[in-house]
Protein backbone atom coordinates (compact mmCIF):
# COMPACT_ATOMS: atom_id res chain seq x y z
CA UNK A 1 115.06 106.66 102.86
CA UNK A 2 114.25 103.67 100.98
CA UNK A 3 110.30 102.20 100.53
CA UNK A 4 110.05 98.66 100.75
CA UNK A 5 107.00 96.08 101.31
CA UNK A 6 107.30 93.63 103.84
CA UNK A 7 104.71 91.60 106.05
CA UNK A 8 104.32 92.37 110.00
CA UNK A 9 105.17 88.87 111.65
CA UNK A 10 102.67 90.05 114.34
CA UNK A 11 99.70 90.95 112.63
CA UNK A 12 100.22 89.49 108.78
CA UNK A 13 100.00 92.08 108.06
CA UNK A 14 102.01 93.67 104.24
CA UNK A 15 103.12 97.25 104.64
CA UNK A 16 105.46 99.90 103.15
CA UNK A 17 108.39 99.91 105.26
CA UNK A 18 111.05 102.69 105.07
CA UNK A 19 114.56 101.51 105.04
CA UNK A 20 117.44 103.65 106.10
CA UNK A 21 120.37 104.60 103.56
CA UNK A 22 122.49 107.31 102.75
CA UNK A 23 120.70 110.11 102.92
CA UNK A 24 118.28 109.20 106.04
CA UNK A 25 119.90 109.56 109.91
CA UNK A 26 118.97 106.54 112.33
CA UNK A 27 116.63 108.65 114.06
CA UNK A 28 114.46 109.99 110.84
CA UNK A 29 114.35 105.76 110.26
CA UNK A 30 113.44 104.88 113.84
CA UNK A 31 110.51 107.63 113.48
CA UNK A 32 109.53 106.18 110.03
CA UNK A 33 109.27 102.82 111.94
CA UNK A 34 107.25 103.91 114.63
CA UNK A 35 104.50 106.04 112.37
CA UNK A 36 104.09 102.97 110.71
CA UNK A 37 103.68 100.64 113.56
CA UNK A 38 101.05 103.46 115.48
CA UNK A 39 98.98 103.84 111.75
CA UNK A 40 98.97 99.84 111.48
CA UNK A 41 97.54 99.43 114.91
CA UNK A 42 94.75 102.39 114.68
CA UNK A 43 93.31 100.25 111.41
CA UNK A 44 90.37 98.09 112.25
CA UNK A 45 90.96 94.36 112.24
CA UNK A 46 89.01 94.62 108.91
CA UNK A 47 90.58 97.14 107.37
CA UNK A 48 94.16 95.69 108.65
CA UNK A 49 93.08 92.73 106.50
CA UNK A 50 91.87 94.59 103.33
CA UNK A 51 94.84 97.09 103.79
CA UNK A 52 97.11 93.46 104.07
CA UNK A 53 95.32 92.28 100.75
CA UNK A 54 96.14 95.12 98.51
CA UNK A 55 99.43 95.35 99.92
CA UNK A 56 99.63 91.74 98.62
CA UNK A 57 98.81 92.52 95.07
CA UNK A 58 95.18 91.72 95.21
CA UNK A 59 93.56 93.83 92.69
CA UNK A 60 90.17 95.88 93.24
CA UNK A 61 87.98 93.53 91.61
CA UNK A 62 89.76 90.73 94.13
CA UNK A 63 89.55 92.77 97.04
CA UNK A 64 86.11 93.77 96.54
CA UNK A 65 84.30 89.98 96.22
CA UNK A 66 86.57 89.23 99.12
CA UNK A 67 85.37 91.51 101.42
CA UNK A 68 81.70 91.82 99.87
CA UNK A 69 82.50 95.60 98.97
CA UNK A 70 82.17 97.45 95.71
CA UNK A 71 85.06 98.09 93.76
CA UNK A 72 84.69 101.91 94.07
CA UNK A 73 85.20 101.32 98.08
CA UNK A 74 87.71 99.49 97.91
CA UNK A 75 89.52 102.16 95.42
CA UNK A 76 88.42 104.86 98.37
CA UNK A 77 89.99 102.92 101.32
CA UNK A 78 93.09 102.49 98.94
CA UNK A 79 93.42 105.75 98.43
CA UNK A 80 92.36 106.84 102.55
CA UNK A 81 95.36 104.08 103.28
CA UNK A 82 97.70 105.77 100.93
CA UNK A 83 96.92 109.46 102.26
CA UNK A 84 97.01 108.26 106.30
């Protein structure tokens, strides 16, 4: 399987898709496709948005006057993101 970032047309939203190639069957894709559609959806509207602006390449420091948060939470719901 192959990472790649694209933007949900639906919700805006930038996320790591997983791409199938050689090595992954249709069905270990389709899964892939649906764990990231369910873990989109169980994000607050909020954090869909902050998750959507780091996913764009916003750094911490951006993220964190954006959203009125310190740069040390925003570096905890990056790494609470990358872990769900």
């Amino acid at each position: 399987m192959r990472r790649l970032g694209v933007v949900d047309g639906d919700s805006g939203v930038r996320h790591e898709a997983i791409c199938e190639d050689h090595r992954a069957g249709p069905a270990e894709a389709a899964a892939a496709r649906i764990d990231i559609a369910s873990w989109i959806q169980s994000l607050t509207r909020r954090e869909r948005r902050i998750a959507r602006a780091l996913g764009n390449g916003e750094s911490t420091q951006e993220v964190a006057h954006r959203f009125h948060l310190s740069p040390a939470r925003v570096s905890q719901l990056r790494r609470e993101f990358e872990r769900s």
